[in-house]
Structures are given as structure tokens and as C-alpha cells.
PDB file of N, CA and C in Angstrom:
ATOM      1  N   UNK A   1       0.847  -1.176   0.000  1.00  0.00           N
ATOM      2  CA  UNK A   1       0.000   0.000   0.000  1.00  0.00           C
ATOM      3  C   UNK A   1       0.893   1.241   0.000  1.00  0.00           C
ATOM      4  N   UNK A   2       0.486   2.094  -0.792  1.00  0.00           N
ATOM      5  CA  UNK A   2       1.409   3.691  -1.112  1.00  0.00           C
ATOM      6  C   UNK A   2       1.012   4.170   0.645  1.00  0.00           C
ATOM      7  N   UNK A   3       2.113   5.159   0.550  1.00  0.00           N
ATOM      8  CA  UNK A   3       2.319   6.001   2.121  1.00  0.00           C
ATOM      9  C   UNK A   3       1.885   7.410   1.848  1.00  0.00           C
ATOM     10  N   UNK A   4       0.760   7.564   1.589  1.00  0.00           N
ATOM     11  CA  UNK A   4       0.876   9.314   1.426  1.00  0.00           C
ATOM     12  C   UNK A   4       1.560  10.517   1.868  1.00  0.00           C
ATOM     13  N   UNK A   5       2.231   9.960   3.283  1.00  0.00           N
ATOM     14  CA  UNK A   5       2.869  10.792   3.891  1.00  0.00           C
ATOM     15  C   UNK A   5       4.231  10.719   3.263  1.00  0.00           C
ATOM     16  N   UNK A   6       5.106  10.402   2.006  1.00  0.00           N
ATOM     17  CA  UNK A   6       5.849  10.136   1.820  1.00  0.00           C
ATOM     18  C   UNK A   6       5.594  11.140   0.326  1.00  0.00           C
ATOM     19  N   UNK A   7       3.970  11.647  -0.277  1.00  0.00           N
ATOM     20  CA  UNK A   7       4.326  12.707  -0.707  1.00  0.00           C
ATOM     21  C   UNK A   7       5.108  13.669  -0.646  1.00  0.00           C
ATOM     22  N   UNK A   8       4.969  14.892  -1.925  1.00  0.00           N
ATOM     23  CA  UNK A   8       5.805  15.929  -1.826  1.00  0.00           C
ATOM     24  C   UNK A   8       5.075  16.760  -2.883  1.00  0.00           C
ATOM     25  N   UNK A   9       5.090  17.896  -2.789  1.00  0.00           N
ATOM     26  CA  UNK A   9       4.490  18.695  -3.400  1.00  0.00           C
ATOM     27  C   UNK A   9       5.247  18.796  -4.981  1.00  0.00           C
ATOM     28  N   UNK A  10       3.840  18.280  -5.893  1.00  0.00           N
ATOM     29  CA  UNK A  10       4.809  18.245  -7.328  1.00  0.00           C
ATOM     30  C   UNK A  10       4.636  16.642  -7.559  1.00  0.00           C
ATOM     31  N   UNK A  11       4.599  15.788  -6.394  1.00  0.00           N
ATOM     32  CA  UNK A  11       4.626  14.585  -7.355  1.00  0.00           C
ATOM     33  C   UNK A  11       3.288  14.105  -7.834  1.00  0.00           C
ATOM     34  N   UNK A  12       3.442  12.999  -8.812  1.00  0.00           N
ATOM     35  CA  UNK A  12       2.219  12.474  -9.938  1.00  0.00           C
ATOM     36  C   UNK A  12       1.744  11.571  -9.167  1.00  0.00           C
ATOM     37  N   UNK A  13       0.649  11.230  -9.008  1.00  0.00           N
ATOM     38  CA  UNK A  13      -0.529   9.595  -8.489  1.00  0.00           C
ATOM     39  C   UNK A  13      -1.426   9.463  -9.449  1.00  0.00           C
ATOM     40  N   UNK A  14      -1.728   8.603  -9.922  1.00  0.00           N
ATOM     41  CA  UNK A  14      -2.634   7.860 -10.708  1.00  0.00           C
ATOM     42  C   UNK A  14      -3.900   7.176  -9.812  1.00  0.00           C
ATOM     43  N   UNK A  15      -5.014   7.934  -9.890  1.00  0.00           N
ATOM     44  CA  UNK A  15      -5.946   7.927  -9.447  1.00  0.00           C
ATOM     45  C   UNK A  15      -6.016   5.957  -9.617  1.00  0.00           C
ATOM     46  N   UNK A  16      -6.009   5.112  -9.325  1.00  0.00           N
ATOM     47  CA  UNK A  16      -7.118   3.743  -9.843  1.00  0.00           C
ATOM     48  C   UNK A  16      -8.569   3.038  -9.763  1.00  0.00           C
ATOM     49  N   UNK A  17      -8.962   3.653  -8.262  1.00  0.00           N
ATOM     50  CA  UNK A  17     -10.343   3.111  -7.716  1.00  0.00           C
ATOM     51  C   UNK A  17     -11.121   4.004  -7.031  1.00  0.00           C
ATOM     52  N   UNK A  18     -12.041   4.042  -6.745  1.00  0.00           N
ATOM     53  CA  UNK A  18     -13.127   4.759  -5.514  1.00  0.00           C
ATOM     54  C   UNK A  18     -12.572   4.578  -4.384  1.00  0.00           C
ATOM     55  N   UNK A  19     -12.162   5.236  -3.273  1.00  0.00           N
ATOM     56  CA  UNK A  19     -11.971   4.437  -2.181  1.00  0.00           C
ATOM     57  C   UNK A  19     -12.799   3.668  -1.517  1.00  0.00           C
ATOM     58  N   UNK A  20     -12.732   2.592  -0.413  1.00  0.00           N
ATOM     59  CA  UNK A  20     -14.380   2.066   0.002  1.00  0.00           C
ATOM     60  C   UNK A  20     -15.048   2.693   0.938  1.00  0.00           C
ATOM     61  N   UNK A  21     -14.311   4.012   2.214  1.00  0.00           N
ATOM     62  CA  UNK A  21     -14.825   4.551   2.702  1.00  0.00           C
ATOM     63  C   UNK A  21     -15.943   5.648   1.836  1.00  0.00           C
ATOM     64  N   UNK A  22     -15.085   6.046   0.467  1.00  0.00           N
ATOM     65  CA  UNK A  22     -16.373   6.997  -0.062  1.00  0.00           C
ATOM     66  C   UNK A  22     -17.296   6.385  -0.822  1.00  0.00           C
ATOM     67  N   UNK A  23     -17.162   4.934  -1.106  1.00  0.00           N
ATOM     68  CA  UNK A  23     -18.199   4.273  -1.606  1.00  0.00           C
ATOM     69  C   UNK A  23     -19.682   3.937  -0.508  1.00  0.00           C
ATOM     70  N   UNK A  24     -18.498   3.483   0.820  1.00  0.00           N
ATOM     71  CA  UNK A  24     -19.880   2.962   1.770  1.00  0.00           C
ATOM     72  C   UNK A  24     -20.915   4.644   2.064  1.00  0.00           C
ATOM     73  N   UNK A  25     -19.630   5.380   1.893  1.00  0.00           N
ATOM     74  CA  UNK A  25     -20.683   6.724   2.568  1.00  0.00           C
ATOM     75  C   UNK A  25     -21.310   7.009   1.568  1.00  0.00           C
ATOM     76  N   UNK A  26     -21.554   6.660  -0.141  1.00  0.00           N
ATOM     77  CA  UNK A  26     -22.413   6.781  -1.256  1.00  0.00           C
ATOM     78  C   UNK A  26     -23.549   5.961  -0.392  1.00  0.00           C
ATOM     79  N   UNK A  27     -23.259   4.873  -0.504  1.00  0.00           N
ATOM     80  CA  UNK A  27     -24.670   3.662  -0.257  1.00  0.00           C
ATOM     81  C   UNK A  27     -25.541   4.213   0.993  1.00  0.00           C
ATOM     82  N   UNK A  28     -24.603   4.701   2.207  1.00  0.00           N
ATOM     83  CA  UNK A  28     -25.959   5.184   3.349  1.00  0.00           C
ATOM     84  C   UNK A  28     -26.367   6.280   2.925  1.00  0.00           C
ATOM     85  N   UNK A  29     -25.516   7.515   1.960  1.00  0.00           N
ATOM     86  CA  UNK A  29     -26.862   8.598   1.592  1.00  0.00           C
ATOM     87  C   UNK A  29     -27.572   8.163   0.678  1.00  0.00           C
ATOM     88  N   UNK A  30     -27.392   7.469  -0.334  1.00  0.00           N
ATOM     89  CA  UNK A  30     -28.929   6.602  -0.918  1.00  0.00           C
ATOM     90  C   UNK A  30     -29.750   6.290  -0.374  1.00  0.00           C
ATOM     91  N   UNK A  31     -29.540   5.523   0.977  1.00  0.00           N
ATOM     92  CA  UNK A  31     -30.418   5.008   1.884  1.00  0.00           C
ATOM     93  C   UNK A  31     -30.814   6.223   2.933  1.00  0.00           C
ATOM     94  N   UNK A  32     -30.174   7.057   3.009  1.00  0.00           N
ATOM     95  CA  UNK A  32     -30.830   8.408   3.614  1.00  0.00           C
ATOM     96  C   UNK A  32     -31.550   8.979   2.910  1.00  0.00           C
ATOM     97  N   UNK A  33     -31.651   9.246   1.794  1.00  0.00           N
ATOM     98  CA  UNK A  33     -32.574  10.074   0.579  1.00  0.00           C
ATOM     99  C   UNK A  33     -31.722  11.398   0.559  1.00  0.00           C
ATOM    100  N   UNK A  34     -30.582  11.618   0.505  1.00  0.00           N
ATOM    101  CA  UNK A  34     -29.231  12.536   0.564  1.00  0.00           C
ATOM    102  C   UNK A  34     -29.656  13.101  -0.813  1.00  0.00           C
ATOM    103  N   UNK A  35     -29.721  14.447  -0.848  1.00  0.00           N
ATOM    104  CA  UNK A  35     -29.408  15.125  -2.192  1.00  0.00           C
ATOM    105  C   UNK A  35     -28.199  15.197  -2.496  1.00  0.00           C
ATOM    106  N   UNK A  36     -27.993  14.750  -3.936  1.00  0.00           N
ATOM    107  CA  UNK A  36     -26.627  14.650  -4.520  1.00  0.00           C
ATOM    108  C   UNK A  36     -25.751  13.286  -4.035  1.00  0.00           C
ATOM    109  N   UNK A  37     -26.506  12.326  -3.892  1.00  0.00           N
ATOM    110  CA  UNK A  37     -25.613  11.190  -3.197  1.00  0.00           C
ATOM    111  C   UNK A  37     -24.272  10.885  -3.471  1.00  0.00           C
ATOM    112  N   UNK A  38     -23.098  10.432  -2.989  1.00  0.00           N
ATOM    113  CA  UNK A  38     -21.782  10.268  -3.076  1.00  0.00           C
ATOM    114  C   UNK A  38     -21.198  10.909  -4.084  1.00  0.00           C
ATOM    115  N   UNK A  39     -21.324  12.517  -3.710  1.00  0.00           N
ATOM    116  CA  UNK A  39     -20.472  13.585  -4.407  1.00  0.00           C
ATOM    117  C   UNK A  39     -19.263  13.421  -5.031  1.00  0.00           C
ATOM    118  N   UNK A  40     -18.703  12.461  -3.641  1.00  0.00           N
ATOM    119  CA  UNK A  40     -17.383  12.533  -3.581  1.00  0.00           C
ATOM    120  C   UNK A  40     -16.604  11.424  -4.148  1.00  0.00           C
ATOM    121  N   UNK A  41     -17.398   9.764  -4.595  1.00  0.00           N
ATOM    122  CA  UNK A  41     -17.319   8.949  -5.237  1.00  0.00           C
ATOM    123  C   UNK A  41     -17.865   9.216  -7.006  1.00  0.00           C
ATOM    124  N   UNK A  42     -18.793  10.144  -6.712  1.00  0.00           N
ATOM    125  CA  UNK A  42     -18.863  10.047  -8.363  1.00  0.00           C
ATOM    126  C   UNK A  42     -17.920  11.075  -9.076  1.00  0.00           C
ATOM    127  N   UNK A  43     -17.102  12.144  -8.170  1.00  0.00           N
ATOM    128  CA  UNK A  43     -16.481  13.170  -8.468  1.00  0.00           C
ATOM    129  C   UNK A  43     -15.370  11.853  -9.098  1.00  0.00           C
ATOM    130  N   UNK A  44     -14.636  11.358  -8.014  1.00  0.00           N
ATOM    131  CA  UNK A  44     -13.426  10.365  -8.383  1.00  0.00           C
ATOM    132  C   UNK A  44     -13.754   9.029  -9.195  1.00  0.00           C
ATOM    133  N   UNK A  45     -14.734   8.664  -9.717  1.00  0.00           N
ATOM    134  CA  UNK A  45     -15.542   8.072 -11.033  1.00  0.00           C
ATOM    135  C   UNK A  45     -15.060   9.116 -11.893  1.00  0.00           C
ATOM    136  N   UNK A  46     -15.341  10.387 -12.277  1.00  0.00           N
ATOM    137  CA  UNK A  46     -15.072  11.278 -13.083  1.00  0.00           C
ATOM    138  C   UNK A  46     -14.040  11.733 -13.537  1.00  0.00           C
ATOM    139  N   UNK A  47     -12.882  11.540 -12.183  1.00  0.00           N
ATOM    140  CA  UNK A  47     -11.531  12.138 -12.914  1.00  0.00           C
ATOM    141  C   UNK A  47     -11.104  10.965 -13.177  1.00  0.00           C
ATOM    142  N   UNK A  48     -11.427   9.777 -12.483  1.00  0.00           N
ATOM    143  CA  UNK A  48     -10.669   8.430 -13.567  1.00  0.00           C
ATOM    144  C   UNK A  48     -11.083   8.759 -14.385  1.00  0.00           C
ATOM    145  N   UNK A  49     -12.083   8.584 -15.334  1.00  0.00           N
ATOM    146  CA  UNK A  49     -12.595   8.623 -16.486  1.00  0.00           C
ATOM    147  C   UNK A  49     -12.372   9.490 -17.607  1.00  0.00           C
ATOM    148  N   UNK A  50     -11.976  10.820 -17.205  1.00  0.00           N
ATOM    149  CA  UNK A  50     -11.375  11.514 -18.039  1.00  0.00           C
ATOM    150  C   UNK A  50      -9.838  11.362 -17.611  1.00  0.00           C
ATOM    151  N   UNK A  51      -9.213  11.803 -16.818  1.00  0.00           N
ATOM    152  CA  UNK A  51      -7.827  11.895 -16.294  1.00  0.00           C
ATOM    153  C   UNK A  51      -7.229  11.762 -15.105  1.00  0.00           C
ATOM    154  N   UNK A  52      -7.005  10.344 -14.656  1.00  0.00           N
ATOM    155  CA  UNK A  52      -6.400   9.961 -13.427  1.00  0.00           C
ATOM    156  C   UNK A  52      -5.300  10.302 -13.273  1.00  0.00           C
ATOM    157  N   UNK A  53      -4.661  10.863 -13.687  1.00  0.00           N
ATOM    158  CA  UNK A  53      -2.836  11.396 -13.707  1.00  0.00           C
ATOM    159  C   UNK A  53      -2.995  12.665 -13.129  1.00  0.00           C
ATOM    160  N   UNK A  54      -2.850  12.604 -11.594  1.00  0.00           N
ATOM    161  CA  UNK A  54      -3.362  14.250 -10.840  1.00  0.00           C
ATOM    162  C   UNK A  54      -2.062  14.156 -10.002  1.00  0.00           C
ATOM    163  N   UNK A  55      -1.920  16.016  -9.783  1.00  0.00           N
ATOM    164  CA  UNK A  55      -0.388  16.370  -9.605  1.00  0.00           C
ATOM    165  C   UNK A  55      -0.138  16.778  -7.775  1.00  0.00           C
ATOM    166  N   UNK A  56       0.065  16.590  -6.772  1.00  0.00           N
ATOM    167  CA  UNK A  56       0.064  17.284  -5.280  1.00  0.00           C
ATOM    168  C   UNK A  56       0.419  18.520  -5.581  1.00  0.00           C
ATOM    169  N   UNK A  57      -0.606  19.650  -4.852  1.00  0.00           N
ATOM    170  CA  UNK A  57      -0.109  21.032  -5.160  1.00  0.00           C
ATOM    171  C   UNK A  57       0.216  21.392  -3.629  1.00  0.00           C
ATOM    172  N   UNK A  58      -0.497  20.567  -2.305  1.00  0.00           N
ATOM    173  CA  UNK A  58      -0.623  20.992  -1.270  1.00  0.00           C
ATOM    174  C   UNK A  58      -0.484  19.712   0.000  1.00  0.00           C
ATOM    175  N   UNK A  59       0.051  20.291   0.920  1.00  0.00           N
ATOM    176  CA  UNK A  59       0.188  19.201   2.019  1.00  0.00           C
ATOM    177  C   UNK A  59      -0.157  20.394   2.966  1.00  0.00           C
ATOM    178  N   UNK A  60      -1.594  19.267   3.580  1.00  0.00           N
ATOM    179  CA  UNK A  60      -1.781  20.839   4.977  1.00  0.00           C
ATOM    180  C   UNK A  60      -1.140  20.248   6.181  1.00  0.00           C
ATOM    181  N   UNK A  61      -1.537  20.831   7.241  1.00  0.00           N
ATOM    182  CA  UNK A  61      -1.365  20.780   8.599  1.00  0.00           C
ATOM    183  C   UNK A  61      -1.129  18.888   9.449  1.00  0.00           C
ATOM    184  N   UNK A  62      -2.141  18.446   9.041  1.00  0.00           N
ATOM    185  CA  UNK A  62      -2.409  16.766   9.330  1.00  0.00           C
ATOM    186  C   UNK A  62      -1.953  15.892   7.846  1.00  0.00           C
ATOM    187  N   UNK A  63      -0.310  16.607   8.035  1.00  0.00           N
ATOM    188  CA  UNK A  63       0.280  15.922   6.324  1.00  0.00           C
ATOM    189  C   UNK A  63      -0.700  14.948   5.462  1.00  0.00           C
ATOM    190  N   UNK A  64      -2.115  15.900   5.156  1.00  0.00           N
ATOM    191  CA  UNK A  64      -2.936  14.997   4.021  1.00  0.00           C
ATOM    192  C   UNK A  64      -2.222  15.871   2.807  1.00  0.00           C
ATOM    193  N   UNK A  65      -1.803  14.938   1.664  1.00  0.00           N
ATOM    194  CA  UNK A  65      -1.413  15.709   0.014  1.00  0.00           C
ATOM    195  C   UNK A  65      -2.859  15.698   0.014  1.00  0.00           C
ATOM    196  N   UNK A  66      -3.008  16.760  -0.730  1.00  0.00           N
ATOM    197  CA  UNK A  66      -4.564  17.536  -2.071  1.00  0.00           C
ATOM    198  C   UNK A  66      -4.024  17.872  -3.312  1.00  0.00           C
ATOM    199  N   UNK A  67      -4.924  17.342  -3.833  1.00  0.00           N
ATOM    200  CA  UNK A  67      -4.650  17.720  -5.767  1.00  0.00           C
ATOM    201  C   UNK A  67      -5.852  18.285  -5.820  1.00  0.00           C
ATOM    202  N   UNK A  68      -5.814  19.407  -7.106  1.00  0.00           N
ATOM    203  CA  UNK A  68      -6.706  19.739  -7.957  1.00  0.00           C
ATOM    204  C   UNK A  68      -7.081  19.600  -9.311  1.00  0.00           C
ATOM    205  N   UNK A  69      -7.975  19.379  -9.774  1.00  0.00           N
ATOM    206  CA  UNK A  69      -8.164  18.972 -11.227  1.00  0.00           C
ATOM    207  C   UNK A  69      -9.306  19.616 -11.986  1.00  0.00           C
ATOM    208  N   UNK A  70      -9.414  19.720 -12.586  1.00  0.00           N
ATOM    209  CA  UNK A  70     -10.807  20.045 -13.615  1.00  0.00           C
ATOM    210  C   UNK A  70     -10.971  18.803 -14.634  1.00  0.00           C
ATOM    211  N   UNK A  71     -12.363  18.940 -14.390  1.00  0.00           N
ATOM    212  CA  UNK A  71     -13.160  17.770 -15.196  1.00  0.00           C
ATOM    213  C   UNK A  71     -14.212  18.595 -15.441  1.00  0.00           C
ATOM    214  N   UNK A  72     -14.781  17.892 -16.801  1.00  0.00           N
ATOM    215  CA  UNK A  72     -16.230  18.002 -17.702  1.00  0.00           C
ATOM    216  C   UNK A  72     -17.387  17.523 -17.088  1.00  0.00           C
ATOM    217  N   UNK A  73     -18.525  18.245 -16.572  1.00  0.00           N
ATOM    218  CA  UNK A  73     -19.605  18.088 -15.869  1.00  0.00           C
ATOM    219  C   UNK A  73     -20.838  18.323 -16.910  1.00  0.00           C
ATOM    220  N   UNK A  74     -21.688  17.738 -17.558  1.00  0.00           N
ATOM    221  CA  UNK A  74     -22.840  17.939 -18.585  1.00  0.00           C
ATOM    222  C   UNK A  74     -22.566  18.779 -19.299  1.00  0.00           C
ATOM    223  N   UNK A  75     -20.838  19.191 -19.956  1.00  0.00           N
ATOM    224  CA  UNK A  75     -20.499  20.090 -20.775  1.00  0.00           C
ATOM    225  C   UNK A  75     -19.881  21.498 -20.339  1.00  0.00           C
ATOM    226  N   UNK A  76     -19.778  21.126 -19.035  1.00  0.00           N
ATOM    227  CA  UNK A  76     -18.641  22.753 -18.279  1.00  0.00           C
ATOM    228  C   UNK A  76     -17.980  22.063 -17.346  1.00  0.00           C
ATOM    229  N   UNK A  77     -17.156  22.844 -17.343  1.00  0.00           N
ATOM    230  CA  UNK A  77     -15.777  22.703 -16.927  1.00  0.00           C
ATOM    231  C   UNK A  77     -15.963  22.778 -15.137  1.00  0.00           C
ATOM    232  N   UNK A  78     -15.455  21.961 -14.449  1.00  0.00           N
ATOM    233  CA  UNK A  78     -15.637  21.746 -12.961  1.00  0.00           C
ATOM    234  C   UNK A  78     -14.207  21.792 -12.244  1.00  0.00           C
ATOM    235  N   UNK A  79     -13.780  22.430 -11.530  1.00  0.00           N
ATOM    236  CA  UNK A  79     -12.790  22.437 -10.797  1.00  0.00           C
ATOM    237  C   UNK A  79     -12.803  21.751  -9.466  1.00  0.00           C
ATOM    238  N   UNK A  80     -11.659  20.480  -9.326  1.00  0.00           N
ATOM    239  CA  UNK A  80     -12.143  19.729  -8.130  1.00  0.00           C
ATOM    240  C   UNK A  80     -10.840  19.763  -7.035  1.00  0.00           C
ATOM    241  N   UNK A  81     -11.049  20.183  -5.977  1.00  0.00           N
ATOM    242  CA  UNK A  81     -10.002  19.847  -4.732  1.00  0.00           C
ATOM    243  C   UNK A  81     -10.044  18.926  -3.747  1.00  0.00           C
ATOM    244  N   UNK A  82      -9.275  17.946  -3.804  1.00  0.00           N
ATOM    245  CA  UNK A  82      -9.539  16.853  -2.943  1.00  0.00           C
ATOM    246  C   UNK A  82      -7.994  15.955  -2.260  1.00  0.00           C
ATOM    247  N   UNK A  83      -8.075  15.426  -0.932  1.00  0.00           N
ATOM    248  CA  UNK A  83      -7.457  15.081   0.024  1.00  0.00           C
ATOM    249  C   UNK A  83      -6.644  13.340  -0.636  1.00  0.00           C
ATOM    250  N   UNK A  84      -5.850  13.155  -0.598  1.00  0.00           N
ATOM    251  CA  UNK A  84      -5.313  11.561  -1.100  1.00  0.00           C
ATOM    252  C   UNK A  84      -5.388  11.404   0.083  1.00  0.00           C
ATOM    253  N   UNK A  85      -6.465   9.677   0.043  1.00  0.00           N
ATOM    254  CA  UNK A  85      -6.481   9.050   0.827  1.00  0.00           C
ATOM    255  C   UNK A  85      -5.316   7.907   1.349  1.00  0.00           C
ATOM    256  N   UNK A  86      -4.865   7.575   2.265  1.00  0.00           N
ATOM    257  CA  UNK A  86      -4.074   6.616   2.509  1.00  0.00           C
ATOM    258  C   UNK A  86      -4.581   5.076   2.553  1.00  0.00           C
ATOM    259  N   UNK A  87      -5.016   4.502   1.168  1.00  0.00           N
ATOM    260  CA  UNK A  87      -5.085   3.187   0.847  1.00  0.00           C
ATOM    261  C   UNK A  87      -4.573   3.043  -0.559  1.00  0.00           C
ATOM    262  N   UNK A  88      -5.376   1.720  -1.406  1.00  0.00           N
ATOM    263  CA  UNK A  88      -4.920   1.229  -2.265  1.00  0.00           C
ATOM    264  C   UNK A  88      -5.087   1.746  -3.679  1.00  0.00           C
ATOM    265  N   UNK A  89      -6.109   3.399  -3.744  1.00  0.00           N
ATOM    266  CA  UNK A  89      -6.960   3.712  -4.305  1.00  0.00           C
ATOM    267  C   UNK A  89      -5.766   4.594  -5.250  1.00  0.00           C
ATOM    268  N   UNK A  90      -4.502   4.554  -5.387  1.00  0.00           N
ATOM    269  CA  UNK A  90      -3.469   5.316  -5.932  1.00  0.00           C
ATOM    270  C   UNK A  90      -2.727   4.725  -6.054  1.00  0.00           C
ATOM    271  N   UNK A  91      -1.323   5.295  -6.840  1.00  0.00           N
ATOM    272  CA  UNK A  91      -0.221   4.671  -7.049  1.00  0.00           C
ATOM    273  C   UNK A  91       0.644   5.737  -7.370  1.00  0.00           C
ATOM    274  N   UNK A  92       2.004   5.712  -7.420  1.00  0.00           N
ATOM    275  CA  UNK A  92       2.583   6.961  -7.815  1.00  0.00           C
ATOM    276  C   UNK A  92       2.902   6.406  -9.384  1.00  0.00           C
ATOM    277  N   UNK A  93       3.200   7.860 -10.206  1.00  0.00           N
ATOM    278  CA  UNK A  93       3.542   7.992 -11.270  1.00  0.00           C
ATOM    279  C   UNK A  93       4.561   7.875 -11.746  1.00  0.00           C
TER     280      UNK A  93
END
């Protein structure tokens, strides 16, 4: 399993999977009647799909790396910021 904490600002990860924590938290807001259910799983469905090759711009306080990306949303352009998780759901580049 990759070490996230072994990022550095600048290096490449290759997005590969959903993680399963943001998958299980998709399935209970379905089952809650959640507007917009698993934002955050279909966001990372999305940048695999167009472009899993995302760059660390940031390491905060509780050394989590964040990348940003833009992806195509029903034809406009979406800007996304999000935390690398520490499992199997990456790989470096």
C-alpha cells in the first residue's frame, strides 16, 4: 500500500479506484434520501474517467497531500479539490 505521507508537493498519483470509505458513505446517503448522493465517489468516477494522472499542489497541517483537477460536468468545466487518501486507491507515477 502507497504512504501518502511520503508525498511531496509536485509529485504524480494515478488515481485507480473509488476508495471504500467513499463508496460505503455513497450507499448510506442513498439510503438516507441525501441530495446529490456520493459527491465525492462520483467526483473520483469522473476524474478516472477523463484523467487519473493528478499532480500534489498541497500538504496541509495533518500531512494529508490535495490535488486539484478540472473535469467536464454535462459540458462545463468543474474544478475539483480533494485530500489523497491513505489506501490502495493510488499509485505513484
Amino acid at each position: 500500500m502507497p504512504d501518502r505521507k511520503k508525498l511531496k508537493i509536485g509529485d504524480k498519483i494515478r488515481l485507480l479506484k473509488v476508495p471504500e470509505e467513499d463508496k460505503v458513505q455513497r450507499e448510506q446517503e442513498i439510503a438516507q434520501g441525501v441530495e446529490e448522493p456520493g459527491w465525492t465517489a462520483d467526483t473520483i468516477e469522473r476524474i478516472i474517467a477523463q484523467d487519473p494522472v493528478v499532480e500534489v499542489y498541497t500538504i496541509d497541517d495533518f500531512e494529508r497531500p490535495w490535488f486539484t483537477c478540472d473535469i467536464m460536468v454535462n459540458g462545463e468545466l468543474e474544478t475539483h479539490t480533494l485530500a489523497i487518501n491513505e489506501d490502495d486507491s493510488w499509485e505513484m507515477v
